[in-house]
PDB file of N, CA and C in Angstrom:
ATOM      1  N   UNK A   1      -3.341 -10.436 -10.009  1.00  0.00           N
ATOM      2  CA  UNK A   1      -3.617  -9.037 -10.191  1.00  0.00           C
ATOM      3  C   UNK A   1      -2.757  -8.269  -9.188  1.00  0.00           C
ATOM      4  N   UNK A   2      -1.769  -7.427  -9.840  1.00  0.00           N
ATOM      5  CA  UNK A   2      -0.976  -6.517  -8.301  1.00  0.00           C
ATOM      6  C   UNK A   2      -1.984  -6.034  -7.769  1.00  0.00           C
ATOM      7  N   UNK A   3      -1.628  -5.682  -6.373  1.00  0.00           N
ATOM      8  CA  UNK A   3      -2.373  -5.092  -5.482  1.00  0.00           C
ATOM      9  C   UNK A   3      -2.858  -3.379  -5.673  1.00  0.00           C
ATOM     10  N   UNK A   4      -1.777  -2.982  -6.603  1.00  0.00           N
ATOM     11  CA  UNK A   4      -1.856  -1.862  -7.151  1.00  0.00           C
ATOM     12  C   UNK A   4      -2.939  -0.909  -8.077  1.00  0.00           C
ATOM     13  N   UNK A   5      -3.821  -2.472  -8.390  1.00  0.00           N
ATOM     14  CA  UNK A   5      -4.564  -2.289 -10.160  1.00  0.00           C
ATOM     15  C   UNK A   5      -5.821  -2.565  -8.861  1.00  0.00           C
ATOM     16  N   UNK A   6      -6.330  -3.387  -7.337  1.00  0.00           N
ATOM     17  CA  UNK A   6      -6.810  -3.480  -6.817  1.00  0.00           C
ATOM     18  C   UNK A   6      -7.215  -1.840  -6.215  1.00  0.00           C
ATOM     19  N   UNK A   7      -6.494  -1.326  -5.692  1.00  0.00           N
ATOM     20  CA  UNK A   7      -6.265  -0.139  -5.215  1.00  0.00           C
ATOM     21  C   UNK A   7      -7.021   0.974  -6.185  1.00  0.00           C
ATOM     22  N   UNK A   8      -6.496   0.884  -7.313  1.00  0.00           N
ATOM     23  CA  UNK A   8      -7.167   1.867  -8.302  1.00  0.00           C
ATOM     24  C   UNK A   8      -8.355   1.723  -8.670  1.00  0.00           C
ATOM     25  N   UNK A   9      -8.569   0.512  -8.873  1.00  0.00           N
ATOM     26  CA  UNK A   9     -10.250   0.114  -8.909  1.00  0.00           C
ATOM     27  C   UNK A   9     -11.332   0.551  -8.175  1.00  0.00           C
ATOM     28  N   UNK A  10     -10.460   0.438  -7.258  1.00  0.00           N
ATOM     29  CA  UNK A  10     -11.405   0.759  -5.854  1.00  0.00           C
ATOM     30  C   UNK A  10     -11.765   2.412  -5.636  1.00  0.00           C
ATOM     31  N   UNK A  11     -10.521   2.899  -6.182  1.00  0.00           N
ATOM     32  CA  UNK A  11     -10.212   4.425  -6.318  1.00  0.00           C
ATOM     33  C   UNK A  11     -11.152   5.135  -7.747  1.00  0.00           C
ATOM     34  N   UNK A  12     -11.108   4.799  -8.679  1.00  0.00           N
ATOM     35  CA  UNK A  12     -11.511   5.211  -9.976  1.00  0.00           C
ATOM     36  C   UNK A  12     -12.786   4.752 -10.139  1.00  0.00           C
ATOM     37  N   UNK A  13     -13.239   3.745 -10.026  1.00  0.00           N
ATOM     38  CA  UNK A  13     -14.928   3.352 -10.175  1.00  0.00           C
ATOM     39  C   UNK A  13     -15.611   2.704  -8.839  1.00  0.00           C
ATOM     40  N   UNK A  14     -15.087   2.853  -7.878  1.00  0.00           N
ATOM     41  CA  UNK A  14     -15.828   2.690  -6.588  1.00  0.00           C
ATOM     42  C   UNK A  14     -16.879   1.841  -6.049  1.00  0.00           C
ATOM     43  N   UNK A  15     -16.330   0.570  -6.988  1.00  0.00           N
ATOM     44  CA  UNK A  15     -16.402  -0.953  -5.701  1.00  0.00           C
ATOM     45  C   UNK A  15     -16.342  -0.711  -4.557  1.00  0.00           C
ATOM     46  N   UNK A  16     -17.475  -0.954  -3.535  1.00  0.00           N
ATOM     47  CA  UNK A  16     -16.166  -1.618  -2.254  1.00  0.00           C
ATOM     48  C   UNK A  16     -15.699  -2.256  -2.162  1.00  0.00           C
ATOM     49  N   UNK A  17     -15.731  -3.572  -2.665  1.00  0.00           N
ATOM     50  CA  UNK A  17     -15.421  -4.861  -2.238  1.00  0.00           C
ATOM     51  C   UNK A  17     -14.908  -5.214  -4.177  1.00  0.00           C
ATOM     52  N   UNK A  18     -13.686  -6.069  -3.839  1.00  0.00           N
ATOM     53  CA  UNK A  18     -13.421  -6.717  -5.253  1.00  0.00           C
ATOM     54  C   UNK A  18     -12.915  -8.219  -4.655  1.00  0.00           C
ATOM     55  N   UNK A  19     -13.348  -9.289  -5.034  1.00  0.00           N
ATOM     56  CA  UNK A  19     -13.078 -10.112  -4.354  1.00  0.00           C
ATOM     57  C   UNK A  19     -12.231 -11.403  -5.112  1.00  0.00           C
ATOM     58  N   UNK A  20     -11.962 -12.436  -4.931  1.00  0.00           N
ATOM     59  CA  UNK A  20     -11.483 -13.537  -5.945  1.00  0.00           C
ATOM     60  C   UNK A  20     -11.656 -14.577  -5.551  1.00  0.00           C
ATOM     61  N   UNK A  21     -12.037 -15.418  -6.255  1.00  0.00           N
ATOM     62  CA  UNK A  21     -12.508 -16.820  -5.860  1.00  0.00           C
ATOM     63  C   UNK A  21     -11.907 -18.083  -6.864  1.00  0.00           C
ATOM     64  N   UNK A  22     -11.976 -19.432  -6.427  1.00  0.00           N
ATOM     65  CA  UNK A  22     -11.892 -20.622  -7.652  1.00  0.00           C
ATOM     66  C   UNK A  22     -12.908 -21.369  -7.424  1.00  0.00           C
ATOM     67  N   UNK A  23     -13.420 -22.178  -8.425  1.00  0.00           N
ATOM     68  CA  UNK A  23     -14.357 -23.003  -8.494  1.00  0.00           C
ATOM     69  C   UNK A  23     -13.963 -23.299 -10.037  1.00  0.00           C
ATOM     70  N   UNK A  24     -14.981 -24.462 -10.182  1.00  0.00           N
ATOM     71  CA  UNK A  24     -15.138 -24.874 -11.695  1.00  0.00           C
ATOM     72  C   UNK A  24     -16.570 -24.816 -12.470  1.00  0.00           C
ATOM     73  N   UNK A  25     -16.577 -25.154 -13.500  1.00  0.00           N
ATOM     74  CA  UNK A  25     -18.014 -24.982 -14.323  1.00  0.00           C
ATOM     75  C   UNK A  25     -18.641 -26.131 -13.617  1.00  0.00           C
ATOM     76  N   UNK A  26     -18.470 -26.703 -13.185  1.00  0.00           N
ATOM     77  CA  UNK A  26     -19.717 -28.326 -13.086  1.00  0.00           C
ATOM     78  C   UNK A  26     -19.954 -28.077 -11.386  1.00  0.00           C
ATOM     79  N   UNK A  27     -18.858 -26.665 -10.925  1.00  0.00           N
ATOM     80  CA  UNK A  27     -19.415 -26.953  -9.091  1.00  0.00           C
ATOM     81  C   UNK A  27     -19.745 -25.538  -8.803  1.00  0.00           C
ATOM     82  N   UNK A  28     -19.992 -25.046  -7.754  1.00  0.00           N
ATOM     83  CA  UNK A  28     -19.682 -23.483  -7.085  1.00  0.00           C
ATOM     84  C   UNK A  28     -18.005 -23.635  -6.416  1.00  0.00           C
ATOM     85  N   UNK A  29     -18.254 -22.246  -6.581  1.00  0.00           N
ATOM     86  CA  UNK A  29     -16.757 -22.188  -5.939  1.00  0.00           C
ATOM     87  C   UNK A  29     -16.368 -22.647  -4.876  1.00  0.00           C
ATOM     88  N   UNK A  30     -15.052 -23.022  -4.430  1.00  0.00           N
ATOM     89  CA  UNK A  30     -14.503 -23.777  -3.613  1.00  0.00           C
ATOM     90  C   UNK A  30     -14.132 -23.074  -2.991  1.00  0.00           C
ATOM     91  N   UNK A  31     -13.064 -22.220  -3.135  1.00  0.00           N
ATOM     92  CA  UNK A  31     -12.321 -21.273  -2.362  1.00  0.00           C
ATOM     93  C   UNK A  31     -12.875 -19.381  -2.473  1.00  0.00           C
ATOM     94  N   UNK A  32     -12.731 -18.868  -1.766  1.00  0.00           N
ATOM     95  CA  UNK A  32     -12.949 -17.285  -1.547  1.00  0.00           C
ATOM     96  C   UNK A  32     -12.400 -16.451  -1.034  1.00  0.00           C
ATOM     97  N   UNK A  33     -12.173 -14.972  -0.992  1.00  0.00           N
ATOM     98  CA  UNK A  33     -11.188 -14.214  -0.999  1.00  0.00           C
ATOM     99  C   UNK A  33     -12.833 -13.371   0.074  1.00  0.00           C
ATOM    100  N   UNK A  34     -12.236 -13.001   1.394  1.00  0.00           N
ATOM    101  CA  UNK A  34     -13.650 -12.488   2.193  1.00  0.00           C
ATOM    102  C   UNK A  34     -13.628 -10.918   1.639  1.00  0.00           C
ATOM    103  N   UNK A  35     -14.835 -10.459   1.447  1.00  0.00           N
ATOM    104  CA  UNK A  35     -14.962  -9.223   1.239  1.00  0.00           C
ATOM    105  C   UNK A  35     -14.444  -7.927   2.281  1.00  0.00           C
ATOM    106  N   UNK A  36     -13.568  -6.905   2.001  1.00  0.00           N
ATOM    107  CA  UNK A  36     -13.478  -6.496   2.856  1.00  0.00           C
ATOM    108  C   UNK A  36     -11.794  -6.590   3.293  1.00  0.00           C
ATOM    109  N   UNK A  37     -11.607  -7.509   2.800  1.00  0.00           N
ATOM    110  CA  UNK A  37     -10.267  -8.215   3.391  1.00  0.00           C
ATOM    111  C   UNK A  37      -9.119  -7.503   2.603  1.00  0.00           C
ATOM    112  N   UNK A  38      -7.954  -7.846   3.198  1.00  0.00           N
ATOM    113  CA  UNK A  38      -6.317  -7.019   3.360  1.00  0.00           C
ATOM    114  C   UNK A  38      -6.323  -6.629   1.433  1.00  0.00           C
ATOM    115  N   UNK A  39      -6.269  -6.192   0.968  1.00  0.00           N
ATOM    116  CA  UNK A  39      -5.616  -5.884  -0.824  1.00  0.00           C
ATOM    117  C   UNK A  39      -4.586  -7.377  -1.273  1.00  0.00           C
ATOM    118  N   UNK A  40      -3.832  -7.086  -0.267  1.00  0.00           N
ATOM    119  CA  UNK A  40      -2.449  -8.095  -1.028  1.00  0.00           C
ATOM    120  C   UNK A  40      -3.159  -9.917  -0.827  1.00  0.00           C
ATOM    121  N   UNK A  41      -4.134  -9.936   0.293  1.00  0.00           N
ATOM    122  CA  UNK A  41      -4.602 -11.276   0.190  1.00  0.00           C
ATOM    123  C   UNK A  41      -5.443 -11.548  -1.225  1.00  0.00           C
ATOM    124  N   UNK A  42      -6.461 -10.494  -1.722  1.00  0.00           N
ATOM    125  CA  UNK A  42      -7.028 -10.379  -2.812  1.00  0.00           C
ATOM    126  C   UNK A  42      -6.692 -10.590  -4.261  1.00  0.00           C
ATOM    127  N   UNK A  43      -5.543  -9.983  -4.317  1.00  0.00           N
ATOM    128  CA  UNK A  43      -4.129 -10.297  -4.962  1.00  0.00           C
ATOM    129  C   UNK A  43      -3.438 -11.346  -5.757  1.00  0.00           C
ATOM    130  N   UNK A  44      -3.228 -11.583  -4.366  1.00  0.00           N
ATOM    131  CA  UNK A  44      -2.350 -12.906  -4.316  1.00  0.00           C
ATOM    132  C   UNK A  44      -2.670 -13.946  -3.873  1.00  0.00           C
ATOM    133  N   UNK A  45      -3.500 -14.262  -4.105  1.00  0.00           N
ATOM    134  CA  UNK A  45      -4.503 -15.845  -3.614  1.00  0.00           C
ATOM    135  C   UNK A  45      -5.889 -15.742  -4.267  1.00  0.00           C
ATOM    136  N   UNK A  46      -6.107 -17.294  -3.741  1.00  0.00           N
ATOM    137  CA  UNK A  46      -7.320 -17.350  -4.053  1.00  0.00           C
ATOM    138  C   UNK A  46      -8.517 -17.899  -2.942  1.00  0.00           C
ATOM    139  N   UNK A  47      -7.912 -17.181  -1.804  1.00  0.00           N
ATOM    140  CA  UNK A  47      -8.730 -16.791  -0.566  1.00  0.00           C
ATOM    141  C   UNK A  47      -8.658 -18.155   0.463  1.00  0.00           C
ATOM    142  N   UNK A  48      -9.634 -18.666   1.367  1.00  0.00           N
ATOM    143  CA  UNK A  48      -9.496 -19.843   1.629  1.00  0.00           C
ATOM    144  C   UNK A  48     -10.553 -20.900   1.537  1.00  0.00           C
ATOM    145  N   UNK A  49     -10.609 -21.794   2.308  1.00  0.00           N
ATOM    146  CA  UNK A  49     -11.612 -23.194   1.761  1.00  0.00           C
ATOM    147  C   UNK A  49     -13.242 -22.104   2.130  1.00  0.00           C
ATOM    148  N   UNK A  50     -14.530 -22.053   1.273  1.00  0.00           N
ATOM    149  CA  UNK A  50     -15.342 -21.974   2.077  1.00  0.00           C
ATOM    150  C   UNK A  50     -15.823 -23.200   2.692  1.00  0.00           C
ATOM    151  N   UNK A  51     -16.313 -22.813   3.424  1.00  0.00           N
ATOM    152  CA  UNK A  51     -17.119 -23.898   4.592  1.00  0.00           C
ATOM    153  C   UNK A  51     -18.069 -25.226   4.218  1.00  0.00           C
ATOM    154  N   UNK A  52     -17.564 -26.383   4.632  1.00  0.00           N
ATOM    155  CA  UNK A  52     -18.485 -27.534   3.928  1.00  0.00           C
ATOM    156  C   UNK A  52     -17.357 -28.125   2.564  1.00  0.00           C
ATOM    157  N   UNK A  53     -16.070 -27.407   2.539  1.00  0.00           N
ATOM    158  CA  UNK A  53     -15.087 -27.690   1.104  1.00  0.00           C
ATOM    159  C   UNK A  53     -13.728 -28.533   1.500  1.00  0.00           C
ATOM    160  N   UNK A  54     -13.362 -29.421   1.411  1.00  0.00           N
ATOM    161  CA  UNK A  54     -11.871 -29.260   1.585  1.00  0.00           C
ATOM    162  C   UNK A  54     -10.988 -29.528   0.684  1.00  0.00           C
ATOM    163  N   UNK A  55     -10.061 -28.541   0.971  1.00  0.00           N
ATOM    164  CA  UNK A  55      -8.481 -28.345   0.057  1.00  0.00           C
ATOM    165  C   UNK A  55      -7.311 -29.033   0.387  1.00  0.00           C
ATOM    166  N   UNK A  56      -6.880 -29.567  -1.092  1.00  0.00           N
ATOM    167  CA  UNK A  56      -5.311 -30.297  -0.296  1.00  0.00           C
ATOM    168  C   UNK A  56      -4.586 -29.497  -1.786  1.00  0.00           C
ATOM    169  N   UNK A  57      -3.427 -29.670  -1.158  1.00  0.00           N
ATOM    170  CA  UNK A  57      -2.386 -29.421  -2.847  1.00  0.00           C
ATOM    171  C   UNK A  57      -1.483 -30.621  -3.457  1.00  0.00           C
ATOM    172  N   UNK A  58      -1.247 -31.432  -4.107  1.00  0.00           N
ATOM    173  CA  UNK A  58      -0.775 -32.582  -4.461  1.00  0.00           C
ATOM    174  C   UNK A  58       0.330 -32.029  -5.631  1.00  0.00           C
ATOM    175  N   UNK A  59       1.350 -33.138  -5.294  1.00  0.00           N
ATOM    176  CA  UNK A  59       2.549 -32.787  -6.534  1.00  0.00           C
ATOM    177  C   UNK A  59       1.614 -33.500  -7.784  1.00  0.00           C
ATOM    178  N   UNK A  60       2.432 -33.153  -8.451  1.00  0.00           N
ATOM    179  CA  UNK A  60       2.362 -34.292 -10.089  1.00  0.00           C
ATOM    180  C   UNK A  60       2.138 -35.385  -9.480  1.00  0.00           C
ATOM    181  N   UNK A  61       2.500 -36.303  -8.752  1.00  0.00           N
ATOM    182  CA  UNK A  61       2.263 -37.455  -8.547  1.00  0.00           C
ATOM    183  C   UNK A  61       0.939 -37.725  -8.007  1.00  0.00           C
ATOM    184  N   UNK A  62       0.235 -36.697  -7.652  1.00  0.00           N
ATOM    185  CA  UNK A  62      -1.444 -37.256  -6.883  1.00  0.00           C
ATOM    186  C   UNK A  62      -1.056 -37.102  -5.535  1.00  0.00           C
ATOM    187  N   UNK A  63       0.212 -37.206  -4.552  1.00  0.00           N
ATOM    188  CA  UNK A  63       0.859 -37.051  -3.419  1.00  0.00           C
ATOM    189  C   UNK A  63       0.252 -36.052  -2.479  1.00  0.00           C
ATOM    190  N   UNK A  64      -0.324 -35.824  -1.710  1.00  0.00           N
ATOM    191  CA  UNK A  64      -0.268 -34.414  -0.685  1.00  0.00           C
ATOM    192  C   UNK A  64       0.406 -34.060  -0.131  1.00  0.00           C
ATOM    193  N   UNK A  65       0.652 -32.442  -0.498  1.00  0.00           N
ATOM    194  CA  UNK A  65       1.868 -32.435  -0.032  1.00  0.00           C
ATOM    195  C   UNK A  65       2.138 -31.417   1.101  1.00  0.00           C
ATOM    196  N   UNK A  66       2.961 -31.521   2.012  1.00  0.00           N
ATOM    197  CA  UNK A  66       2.685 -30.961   3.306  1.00  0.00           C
ATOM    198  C   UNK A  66       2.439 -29.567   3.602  1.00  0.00           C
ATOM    199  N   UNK A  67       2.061 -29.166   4.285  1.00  0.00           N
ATOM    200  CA  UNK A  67       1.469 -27.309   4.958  1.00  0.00           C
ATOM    201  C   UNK A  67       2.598 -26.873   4.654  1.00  0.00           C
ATOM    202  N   UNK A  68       2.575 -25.712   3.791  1.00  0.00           N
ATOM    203  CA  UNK A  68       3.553 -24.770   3.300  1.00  0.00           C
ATOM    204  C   UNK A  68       4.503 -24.904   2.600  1.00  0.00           C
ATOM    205  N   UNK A  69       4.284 -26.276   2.060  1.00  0.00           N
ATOM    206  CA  UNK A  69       5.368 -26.381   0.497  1.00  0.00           C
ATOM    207  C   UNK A  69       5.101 -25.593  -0.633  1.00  0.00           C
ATOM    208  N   UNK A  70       6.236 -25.045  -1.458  1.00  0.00           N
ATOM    209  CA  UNK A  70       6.262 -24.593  -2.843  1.00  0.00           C
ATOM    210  C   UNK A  70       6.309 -25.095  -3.385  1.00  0.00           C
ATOM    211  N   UNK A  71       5.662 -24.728  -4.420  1.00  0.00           N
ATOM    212  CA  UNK A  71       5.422 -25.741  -6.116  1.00  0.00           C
ATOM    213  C   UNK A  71       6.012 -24.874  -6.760  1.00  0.00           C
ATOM    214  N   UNK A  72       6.755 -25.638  -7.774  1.00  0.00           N
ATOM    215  CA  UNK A  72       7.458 -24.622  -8.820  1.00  0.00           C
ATOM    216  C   UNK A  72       6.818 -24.620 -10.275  1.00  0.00           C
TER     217      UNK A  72
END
């Protein structure tokens, strides 16, 4: 979502908070976007581990792959 369409939301129907999260149907969410927090993090992610969760990112191969690699 640009940060832009965040902004207006917030402006035109008056949320405070719009937030973003991942999870799946069979769990609660994994990751969270904190309320309150920067626009462009909201954005552009999907927040970080909540607490009690942990995250890795793996290539195609099942591999983990190191802090701050791009996936294409």
């Amino acid at each position: 979502m640009p940060p832009v369409l965040i902004e207006r939301i917030r402006k035109e129907l008056g949320p405070r908070d719009i937030i973003t999260a991942y999870g799946m149907a069979e769990c609660a969410n994994i990751t969270l976007c904190r309320p309150g927090g920067p626009v462009e993090t909201t954005a552009q992610t999907c927040g970080a581990a909540i607490p009690g969760n942990e995250v890795i990112f793996a290539g195609d191969n099942g591999i983990e792959l190191p802090r701050g690699a791009v996936c294409a």
